[in-house]
C-alpha atoms as a PDB file:
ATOM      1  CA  UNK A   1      35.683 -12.903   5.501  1.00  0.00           C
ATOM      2  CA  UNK A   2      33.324 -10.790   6.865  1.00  0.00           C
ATOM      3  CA  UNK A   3      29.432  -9.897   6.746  1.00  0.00           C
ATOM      4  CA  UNK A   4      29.178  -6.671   4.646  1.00  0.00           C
ATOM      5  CA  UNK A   5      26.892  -4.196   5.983  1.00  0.00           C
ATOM      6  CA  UNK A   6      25.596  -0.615   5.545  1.00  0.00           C
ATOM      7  CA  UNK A   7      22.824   1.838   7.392  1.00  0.00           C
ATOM      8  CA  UNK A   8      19.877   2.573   5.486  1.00  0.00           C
ATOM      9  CA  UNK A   9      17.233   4.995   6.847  1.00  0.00           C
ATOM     10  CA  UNK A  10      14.079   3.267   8.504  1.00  0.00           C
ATOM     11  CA  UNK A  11      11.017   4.457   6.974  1.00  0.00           C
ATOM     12  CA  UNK A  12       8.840   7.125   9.158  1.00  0.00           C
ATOM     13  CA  UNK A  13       5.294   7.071   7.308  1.00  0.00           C
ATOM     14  CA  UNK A  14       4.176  10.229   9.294  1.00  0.00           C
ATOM     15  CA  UNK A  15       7.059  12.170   9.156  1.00  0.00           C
ATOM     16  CA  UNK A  16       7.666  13.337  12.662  1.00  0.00           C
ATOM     17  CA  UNK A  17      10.160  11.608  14.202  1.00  0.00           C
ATOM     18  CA  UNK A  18      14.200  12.227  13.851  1.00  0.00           C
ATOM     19  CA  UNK A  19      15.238  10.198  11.199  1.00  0.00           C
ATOM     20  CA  UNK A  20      16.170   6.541  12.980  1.00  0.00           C
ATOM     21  CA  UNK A  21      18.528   4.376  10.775  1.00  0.00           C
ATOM     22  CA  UNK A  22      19.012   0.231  10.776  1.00  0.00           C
ATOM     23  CA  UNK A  23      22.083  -1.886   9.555  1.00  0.00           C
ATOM     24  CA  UNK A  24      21.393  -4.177   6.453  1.00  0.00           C
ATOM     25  CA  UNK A  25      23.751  -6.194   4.744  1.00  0.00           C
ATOM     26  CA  UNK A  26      25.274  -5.926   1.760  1.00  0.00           C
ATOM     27  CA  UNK A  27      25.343  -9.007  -1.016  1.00  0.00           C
ATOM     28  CA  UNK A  28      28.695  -9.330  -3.016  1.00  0.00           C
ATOM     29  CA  UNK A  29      26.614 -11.569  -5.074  1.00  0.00           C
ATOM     30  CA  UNK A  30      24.849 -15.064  -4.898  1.00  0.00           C
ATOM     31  CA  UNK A  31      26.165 -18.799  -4.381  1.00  0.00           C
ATOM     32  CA  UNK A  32      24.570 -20.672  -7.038  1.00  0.00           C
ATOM     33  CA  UNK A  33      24.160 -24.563  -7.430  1.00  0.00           C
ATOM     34  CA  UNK A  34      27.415 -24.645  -9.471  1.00  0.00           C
ATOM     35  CA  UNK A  35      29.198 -23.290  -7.146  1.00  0.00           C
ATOM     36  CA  UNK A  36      28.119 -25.247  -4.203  1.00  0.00           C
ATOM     37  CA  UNK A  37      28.627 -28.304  -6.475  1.00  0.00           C
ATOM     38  CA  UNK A  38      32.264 -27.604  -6.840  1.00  0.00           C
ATOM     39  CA  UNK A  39      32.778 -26.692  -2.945  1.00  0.00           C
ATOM     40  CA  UNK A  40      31.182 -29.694  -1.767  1.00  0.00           C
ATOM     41  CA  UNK A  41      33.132 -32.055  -4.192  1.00  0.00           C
ATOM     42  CA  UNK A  42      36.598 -30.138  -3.224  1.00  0.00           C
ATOM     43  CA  UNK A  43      36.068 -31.030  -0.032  1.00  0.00           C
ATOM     44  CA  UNK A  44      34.442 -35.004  -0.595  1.00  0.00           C
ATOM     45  CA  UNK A  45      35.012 -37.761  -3.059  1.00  0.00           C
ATOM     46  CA  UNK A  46      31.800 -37.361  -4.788  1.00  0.00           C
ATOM     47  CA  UNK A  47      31.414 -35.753  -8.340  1.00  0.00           C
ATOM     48  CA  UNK A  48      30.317 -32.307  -8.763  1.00  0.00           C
ATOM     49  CA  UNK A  49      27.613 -33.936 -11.359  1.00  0.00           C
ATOM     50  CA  UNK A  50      25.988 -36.361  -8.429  1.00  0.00           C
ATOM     51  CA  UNK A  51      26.132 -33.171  -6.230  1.00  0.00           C
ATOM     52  CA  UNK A  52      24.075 -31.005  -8.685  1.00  0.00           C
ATOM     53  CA  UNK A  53      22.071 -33.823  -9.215  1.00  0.00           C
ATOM     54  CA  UNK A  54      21.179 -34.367  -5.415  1.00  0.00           C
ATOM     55  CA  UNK A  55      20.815 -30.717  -4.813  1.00  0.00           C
ATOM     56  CA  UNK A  56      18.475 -30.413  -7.876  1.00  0.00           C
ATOM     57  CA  UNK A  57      16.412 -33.416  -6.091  1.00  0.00           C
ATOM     58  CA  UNK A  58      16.352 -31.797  -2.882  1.00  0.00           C
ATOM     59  CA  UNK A  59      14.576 -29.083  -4.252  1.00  0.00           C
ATOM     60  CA  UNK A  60      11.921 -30.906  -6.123  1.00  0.00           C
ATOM     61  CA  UNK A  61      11.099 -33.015  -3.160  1.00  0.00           C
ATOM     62  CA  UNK A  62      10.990 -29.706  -1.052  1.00  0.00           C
ATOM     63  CA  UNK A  63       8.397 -28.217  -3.248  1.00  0.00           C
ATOM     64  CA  UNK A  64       6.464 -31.439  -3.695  1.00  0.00           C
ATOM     65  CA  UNK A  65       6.518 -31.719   0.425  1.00  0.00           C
ATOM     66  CA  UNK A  66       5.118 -27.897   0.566  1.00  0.00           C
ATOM     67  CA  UNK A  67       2.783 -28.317  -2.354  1.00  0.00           C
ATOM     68  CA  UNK A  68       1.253 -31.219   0.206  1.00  0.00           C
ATOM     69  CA  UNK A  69       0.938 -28.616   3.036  1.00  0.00           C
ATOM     70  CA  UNK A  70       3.774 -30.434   5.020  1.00  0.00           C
ATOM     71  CA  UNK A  71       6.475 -28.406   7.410  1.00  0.00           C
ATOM     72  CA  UNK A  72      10.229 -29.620   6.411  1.00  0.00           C
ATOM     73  CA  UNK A  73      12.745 -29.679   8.842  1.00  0.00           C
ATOM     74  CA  UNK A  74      16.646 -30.124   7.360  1.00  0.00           C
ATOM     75  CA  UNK A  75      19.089 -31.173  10.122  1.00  0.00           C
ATOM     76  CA  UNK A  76      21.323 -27.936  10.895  1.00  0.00           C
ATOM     77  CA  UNK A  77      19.653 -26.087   8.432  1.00  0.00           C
ATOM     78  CA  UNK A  78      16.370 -25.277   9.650  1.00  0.00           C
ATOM     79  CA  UNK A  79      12.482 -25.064   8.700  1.00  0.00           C
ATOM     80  CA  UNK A  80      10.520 -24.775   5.546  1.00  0.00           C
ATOM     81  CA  UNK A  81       6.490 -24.009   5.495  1.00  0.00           C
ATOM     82  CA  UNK A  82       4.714 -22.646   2.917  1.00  0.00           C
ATOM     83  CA  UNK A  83       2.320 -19.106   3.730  1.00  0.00           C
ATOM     84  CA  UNK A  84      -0.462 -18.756   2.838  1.00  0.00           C
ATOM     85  CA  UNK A  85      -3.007 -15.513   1.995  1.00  0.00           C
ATOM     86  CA  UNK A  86      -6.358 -14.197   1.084  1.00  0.00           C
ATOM     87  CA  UNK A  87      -9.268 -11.102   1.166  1.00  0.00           C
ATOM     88  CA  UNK A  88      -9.511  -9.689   4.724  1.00  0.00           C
ATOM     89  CA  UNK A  89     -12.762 -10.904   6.496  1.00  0.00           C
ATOM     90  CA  UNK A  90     -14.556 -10.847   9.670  1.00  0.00           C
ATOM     91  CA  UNK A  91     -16.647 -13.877   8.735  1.00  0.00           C
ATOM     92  CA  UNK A  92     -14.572 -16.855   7.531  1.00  0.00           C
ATOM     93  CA  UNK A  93     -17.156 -18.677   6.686  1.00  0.00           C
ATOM     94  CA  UNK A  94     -17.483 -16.144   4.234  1.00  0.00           C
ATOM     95  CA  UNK A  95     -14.535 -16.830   2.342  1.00  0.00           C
ATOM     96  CA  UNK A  96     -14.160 -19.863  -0.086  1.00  0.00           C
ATOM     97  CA  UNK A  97     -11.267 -22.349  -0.867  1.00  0.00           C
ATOM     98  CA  UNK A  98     -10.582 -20.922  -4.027  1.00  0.00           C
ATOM     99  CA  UNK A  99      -9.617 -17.464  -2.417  1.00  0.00           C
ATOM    100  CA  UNK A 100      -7.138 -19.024  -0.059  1.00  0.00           C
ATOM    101  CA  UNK A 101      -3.936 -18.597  -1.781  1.00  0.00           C
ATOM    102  CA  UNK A 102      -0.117 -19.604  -1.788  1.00  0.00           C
ATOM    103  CA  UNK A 103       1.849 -16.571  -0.607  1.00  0.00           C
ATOM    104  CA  UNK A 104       5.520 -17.466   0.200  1.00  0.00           C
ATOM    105  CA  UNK A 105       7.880 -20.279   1.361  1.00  0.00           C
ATOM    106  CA  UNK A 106       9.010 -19.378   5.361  1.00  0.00           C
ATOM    107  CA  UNK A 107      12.224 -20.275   6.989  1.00  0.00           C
ATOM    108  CA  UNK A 108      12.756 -20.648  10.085  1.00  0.00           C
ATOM    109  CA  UNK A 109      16.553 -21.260  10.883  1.00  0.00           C
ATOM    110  CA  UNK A 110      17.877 -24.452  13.245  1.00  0.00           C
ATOM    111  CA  UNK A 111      19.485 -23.598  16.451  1.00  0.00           C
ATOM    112  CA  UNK A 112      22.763 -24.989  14.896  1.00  0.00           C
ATOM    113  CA  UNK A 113      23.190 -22.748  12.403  1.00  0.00           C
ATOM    114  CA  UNK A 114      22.283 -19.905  14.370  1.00  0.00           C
ATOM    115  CA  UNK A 115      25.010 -21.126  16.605  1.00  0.00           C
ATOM    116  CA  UNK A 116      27.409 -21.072  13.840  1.00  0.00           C
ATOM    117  CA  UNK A 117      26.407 -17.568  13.202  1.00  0.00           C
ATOM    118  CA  UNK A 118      27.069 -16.093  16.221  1.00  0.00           C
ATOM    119  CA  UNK A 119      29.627 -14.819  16.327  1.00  0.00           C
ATOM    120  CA  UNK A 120      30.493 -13.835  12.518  1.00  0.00           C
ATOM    121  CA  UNK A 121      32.332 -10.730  11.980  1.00  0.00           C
ATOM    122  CA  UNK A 122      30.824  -7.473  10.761  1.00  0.00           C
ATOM    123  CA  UNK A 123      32.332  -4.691   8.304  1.00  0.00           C
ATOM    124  CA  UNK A 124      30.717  -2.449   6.904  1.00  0.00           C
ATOM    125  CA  UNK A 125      30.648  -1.838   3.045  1.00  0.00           C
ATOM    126  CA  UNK A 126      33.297  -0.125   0.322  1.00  0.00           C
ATOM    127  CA  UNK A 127      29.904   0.210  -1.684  1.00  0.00           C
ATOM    128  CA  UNK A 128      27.387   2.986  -0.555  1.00  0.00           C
ATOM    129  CA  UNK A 129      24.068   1.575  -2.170  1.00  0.00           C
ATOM    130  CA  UNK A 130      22.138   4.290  -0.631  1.00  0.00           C
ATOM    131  CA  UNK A 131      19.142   6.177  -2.552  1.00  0.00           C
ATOM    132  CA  UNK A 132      19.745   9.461  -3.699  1.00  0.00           C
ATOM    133  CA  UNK A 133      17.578  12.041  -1.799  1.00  0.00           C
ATOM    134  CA  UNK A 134      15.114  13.642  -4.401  1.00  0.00           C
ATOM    135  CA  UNK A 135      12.749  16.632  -3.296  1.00  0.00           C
ATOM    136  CA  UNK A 136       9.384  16.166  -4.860  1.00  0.00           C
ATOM    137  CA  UNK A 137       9.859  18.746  -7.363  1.00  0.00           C
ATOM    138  CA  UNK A 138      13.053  17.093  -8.472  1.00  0.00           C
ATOM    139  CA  UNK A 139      10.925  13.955  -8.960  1.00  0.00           C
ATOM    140  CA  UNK A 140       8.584  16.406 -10.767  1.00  0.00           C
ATOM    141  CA  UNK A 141      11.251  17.683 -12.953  1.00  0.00           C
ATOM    142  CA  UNK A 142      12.596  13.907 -14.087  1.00  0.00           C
ATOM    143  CA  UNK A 143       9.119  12.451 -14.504  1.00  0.00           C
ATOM    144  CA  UNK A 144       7.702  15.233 -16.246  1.00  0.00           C
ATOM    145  CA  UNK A 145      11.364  15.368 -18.721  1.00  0.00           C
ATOM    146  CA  UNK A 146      10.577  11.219 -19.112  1.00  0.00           C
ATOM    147  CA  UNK A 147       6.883  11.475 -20.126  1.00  0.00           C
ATOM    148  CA  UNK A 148       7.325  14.277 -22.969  1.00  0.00           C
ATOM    149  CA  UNK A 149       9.518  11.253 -24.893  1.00  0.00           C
ATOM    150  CA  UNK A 150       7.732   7.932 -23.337  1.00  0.00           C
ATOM    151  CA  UNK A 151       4.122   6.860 -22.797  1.00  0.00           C
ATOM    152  CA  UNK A 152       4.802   4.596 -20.111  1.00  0.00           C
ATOM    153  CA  UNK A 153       6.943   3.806 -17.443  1.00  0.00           C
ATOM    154  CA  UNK A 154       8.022   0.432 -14.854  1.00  0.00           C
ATOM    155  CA  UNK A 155       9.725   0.739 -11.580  1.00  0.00           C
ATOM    156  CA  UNK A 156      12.588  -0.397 -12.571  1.00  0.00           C
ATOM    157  CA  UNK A 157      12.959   2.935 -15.445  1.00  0.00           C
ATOM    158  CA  UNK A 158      11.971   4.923 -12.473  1.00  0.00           C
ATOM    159  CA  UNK A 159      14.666   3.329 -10.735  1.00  0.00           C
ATOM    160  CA  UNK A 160      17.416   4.287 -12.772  1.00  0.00           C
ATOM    161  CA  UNK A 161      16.017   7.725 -13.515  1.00  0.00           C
ATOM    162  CA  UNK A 162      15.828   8.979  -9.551  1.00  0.00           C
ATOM    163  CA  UNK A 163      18.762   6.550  -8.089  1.00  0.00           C
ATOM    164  CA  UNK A 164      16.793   5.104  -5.850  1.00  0.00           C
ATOM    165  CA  UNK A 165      16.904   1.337  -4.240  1.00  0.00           C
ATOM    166  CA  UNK A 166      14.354  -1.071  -5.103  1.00  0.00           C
ATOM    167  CA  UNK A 167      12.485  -0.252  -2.156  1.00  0.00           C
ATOM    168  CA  UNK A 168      12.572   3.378  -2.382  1.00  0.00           C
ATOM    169  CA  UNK A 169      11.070   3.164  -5.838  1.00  0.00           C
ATOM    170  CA  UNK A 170       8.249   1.634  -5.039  1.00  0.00           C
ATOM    171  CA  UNK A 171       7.514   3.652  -1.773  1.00  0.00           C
ATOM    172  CA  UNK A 172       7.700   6.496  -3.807  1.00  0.00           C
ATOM    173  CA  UNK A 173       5.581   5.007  -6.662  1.00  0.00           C
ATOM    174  CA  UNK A 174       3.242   3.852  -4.479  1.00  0.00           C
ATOM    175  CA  UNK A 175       3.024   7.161  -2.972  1.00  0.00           C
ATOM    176  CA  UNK A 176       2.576   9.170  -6.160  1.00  0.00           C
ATOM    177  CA  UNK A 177      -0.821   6.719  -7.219  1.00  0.00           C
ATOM    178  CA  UNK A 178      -2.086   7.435  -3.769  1.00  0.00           C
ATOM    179  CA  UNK A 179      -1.881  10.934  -4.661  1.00  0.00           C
ATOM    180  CA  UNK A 180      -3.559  10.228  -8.709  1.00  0.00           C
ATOM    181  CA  UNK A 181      -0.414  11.300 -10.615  1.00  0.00           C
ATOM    182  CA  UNK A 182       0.194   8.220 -11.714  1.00  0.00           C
ATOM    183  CA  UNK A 183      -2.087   4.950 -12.657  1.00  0.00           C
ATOM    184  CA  UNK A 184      -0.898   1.320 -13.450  1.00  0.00           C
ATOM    185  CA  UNK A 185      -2.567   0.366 -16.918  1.00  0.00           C
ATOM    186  CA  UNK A 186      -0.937  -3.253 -16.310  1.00  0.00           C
ATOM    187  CA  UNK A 187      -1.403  -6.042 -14.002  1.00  0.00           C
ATOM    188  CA  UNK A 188      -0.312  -5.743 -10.209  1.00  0.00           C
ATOM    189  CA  UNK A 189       2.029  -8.511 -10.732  1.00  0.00           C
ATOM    190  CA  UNK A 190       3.599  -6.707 -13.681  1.00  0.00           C
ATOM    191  CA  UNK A 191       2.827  -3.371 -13.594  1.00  0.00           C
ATOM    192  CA  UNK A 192       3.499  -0.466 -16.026  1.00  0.00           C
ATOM    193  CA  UNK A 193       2.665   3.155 -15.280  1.00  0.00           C
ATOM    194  CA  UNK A 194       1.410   6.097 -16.709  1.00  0.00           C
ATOM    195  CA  UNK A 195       0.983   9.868 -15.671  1.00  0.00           C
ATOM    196  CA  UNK A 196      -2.610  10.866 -15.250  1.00  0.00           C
ATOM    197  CA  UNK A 197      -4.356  13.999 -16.915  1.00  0.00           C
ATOM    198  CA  UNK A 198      -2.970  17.609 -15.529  1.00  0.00           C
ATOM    199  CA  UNK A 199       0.208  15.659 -14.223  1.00  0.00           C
ATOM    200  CA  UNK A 200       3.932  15.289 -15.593  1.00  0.00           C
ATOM    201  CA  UNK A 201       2.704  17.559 -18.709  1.00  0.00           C
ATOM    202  CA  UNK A 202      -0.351  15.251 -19.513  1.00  0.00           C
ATOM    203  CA  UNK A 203      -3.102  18.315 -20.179  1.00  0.00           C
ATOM    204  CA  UNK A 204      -6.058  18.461 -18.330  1.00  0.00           C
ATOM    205  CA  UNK A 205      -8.531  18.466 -21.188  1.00  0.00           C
ATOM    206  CA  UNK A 206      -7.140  14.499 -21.800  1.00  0.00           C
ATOM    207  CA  UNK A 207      -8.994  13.621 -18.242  1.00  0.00           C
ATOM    208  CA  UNK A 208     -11.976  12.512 -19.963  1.00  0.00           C
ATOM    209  CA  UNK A 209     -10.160  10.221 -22.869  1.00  0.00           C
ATOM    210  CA  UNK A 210      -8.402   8.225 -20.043  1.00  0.00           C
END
């Protein structure tokens, strides 16, 4: 087996440079507890039902251990330590407890399991999973075609509509509500977008009713 990987282009906010591009691997799909479970009792006496049960465990006590602010350290494994974020300020003082927030869980990988790594082979991948390359009046043309028959719209729609990765969509999201063609009438964590007035066939005399 091998470590699947293809070249996607690195993104070049201002446009300039020659286009530089990085490898990233490519998932056949994930390992789940189940599986795990029945590896791990293949290759031991113990039942695939006490291994689910220890691996469910593990992961209770891990988030109990981060919920407590503490840095976890698994033997071969590596480090877990929770992240933390909050409103940009030049006077801390300024900020409050509440504001401080959980962001993400960090790993850190052991030295033992980099080692293992090391010297894994690399193929790269059958599957292209590649964006399409839009213009921005072919984004025009596909968006404006959507909105005459929809209201709204999520990243994932917009997605399957242009081709693009996850990423790619929202860059190119993003990009379009910088420019006020498109607003997010949801919340950040979910959001849900619609064209404003004088874009994607939305008339201009609507401006004042949104």
């Amino acid at each position: 087996m091998a470590i699947k990987f293809e070249f996607y282009e690195s993104p070049n906010p201002t446009g300039t440079e020659e286009k530089r591009f990085h490898a990233r691997t490519v998932s056949p799909g994930n390992i789940d507890t189940d599986y795990l479970a029945k590896e791990i009792h293949a290759a031991s006496t113990l039942t695939v039902a006490d291994i689910k049960a220890t691996l469910i465990s593990l992961g209770e006590k891990l988030a109990q251990h981060l919920e407590n602010g503490e840095r976890i350290y698994l033997k071969d494994i590596g480090y877990f330590q929770v992240t933390l974020t909050c409103p940009s300020t030049s006077i801390p003082k300024s900020t409050r407890s509440g504001q401080v927030k959980f962001k993400s869980v960090a790993f850190r990988a052991d030295k033992t399991l980099k080692q293992r790594l090391i010297n894994a082979k690399t193929e790269r991948s059958d599957t292209k999973r590649h964006s399409n390359e839009l213009s921005d009046s072919e984004i025009e043309k596909i968006l404006t075609g959507y909105f005459a028959q929809n209201p709204v719209i999520t990243r994932l729609t917009f997605q399957k509509l242009t081709g693009f990765i996850a990423g790619k969509a929202c860059r190119t999201i993003k990009l379009l509500k910088e420019e006020g063609k498109l607003k997010n009438i949801s919340t950040p964590r979910n959001p849900i977008y619609m064209p404003t007035a004088g874009n994607y066939g939305i008339p201009e005399t609507e401006k004042e009713q949104q």
